[in-house]
C-alpha atoms as a PDB file:
ATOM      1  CA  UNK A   1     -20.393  14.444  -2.939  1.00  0.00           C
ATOM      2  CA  UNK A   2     -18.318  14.702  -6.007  1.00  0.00           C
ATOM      3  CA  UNK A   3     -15.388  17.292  -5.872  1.00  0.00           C
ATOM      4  CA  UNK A   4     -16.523  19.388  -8.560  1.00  0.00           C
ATOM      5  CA  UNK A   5     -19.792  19.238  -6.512  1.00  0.00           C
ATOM      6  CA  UNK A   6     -17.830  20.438  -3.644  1.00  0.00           C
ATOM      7  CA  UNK A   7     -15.936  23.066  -5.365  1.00  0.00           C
ATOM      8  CA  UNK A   8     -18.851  24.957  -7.063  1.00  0.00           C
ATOM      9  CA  UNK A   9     -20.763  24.785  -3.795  1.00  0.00           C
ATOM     10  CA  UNK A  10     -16.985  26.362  -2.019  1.00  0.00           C
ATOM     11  CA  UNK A  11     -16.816  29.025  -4.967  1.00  0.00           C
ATOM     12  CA  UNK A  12     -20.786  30.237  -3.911  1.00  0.00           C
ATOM     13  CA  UNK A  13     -20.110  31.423  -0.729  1.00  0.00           C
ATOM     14  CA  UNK A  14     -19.760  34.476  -0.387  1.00  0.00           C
ATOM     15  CA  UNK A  15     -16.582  35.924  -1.161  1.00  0.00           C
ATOM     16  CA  UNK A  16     -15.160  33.234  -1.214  1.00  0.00           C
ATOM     17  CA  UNK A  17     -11.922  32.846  -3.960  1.00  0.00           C
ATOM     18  CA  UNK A  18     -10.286  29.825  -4.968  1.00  0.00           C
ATOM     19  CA  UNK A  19      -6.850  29.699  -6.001  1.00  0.00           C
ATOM     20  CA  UNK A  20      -3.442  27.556  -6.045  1.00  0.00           C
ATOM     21  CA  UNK A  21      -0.851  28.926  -3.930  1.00  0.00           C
ATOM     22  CA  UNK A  22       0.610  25.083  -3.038  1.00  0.00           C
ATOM     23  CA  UNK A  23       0.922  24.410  -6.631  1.00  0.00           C
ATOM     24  CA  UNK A  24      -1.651  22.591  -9.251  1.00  0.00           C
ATOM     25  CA  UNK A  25      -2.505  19.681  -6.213  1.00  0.00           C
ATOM     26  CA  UNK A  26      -4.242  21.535  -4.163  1.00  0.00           C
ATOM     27  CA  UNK A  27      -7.268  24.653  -4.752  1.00  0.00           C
ATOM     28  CA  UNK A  28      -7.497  26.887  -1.990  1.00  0.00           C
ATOM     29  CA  UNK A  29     -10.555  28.786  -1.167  1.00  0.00           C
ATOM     30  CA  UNK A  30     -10.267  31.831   0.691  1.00  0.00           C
ATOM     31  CA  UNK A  31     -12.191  34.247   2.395  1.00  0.00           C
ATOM     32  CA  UNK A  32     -10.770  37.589   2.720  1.00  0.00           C
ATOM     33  CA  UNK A  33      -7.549  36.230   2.139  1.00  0.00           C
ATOM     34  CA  UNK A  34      -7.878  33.450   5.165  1.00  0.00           C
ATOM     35  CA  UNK A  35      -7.936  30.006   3.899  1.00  0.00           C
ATOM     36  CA  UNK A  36     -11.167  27.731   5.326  1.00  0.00           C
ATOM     37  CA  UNK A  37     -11.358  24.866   2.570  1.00  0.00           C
ATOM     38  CA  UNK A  38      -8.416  22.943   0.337  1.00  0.00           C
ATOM     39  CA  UNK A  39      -9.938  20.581  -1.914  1.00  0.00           C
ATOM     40  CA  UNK A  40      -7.198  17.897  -3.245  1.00  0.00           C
ATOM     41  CA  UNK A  41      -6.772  17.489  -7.218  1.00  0.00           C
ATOM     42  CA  UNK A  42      -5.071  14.699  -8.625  1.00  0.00           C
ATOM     43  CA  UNK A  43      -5.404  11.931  -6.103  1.00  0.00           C
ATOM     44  CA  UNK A  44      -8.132   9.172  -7.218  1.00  0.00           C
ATOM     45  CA  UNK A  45     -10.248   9.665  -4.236  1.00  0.00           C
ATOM     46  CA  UNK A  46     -10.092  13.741  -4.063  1.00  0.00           C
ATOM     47  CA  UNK A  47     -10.179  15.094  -0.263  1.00  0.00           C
ATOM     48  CA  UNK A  48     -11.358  18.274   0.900  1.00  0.00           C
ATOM     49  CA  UNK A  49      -9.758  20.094   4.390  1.00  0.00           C
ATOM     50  CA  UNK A  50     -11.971  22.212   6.386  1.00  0.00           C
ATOM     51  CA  UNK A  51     -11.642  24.111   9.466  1.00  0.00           C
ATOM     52  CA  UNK A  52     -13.691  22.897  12.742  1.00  0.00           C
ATOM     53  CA  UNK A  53     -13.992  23.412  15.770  1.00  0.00           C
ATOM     54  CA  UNK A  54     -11.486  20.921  17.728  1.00  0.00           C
ATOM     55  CA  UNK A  55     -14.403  19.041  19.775  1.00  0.00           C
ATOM     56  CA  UNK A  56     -16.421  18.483  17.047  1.00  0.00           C
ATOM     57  CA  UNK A  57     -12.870  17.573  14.581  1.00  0.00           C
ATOM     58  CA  UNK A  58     -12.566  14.845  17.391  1.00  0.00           C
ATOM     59  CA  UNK A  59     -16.279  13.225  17.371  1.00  0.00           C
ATOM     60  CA  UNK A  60     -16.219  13.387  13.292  1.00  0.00           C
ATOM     61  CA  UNK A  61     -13.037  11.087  13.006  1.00  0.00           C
ATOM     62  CA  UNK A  62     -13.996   8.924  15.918  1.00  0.00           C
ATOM     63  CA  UNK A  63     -17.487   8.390  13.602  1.00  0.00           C
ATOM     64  CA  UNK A  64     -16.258   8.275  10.724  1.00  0.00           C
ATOM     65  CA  UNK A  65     -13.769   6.075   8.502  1.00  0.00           C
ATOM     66  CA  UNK A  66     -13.560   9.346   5.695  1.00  0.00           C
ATOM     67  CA  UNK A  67     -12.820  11.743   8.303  1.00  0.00           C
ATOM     68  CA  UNK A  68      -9.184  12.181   9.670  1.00  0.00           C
ATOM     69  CA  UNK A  69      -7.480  15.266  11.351  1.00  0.00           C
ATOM     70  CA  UNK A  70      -6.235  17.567   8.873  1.00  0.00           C
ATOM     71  CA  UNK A  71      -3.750  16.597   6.514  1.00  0.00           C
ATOM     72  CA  UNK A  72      -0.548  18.716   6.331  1.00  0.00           C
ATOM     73  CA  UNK A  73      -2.570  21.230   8.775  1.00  0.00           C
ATOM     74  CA  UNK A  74      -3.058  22.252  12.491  1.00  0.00           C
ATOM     75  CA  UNK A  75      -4.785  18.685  13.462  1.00  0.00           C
ATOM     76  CA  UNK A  76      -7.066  20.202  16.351  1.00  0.00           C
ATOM     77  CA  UNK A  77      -8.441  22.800  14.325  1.00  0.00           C
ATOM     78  CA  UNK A  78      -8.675  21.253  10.701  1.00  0.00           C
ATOM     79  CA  UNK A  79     -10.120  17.849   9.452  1.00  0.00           C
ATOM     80  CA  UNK A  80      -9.696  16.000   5.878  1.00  0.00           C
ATOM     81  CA  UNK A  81     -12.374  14.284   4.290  1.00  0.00           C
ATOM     82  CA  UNK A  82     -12.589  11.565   2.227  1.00  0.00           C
ATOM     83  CA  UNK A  83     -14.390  12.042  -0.616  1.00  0.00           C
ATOM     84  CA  UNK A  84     -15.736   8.428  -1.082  1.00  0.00           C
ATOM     85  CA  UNK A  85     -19.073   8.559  -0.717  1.00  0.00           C
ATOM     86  CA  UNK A  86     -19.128   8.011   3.308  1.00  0.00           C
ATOM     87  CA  UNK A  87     -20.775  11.927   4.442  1.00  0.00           C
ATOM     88  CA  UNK A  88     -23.842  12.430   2.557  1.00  0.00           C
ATOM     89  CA  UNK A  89     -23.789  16.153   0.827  1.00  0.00           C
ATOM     90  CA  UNK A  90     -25.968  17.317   3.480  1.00  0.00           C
ATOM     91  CA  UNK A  91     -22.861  16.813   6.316  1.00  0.00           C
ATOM     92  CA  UNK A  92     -20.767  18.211   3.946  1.00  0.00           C
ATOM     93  CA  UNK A  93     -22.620  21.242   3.443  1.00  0.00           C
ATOM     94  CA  UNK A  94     -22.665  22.202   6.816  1.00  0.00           C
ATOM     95  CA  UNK A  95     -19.340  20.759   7.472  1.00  0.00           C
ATOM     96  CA  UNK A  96     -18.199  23.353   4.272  1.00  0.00           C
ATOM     97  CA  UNK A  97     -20.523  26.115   5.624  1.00  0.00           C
ATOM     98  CA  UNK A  98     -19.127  25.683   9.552  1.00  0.00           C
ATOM     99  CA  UNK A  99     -15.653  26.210   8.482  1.00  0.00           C
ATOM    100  CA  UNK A 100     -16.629  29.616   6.653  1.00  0.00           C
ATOM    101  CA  UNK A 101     -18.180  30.646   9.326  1.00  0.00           C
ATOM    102  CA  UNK A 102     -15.289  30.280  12.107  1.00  0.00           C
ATOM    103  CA  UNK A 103     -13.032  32.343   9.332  1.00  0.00           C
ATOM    104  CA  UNK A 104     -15.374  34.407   8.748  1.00  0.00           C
ATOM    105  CA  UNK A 105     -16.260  34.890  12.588  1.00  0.00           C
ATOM    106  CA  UNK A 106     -12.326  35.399  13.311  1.00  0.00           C
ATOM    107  CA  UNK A 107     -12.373  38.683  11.042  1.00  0.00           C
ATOM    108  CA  UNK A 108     -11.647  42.237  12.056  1.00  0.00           C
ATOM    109  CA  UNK A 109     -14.942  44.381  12.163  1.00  0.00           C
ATOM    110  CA  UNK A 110     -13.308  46.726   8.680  1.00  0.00           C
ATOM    111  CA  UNK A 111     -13.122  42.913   6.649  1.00  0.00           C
ATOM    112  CA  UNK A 112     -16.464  41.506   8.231  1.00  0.00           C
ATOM    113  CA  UNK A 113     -17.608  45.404   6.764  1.00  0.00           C
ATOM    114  CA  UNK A 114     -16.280  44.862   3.400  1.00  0.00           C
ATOM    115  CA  UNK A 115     -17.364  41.090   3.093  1.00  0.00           C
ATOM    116  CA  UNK A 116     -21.517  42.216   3.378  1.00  0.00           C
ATOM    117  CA  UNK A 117     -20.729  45.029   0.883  1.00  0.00           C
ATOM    118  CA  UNK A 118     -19.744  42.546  -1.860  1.00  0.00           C
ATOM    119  CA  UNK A 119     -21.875  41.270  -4.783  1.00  0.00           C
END
């Protein structure tokens, strides 16, 4: 998947904002205000870090050359990905999708409230 694939798939979610609080490197997408994506911006081959579970953050980079814990994050509960062509956009879908959902699972009953109300 290309990264501007990646990112306008990241920006439909809902609620979902992207921003750079690390500087121009790095977008941030945010849900609530709780980070579950960072998609890299001037390297050659762009990566993209996403929240997991830590089991499945384990079988990914034992499968997979593009996969690696996550980069400058919590390595059991974040994985970096490769954008190379490795994952097909279907893996990275759900990857993208599972890592909202664990964010979006960890907030408080008022924010989980407000996130359904939006457009």
């Amino acid at each position: 998947m290309r990264k501007n694939k990646i990112e306008k798939y990241l920006s439909k979610l809902k609620g979902a904002e992207g921003s750079y609080p690390f500087g121009s490197e790095a977008l941030v997408y945010k849900v609530m205000g709780k980070m579950f994506a960072l998609v890299s911006q001037k390297e050659e081959i762009p990566r993209v870090t996403l929240k997991c579970a830590p089991a499945d953050g384990e079988v990914l980079v034992g499968q997979f050359e593009s996969v690696v814990p996550g980069y400058y994050m919590n390595k059991k509960h974040w994985i970096t990905i490769s954008l190379a062509g490795e994952l097909d956009d279907e893996i990275l879908t759900d990857l993208v999708d599972g890592s909202y959902e664990l964010v979006v699972a960890k907030l408080s009953k008022a924010e989980k409230t407000k996130l359904e109300n939006k457009q």
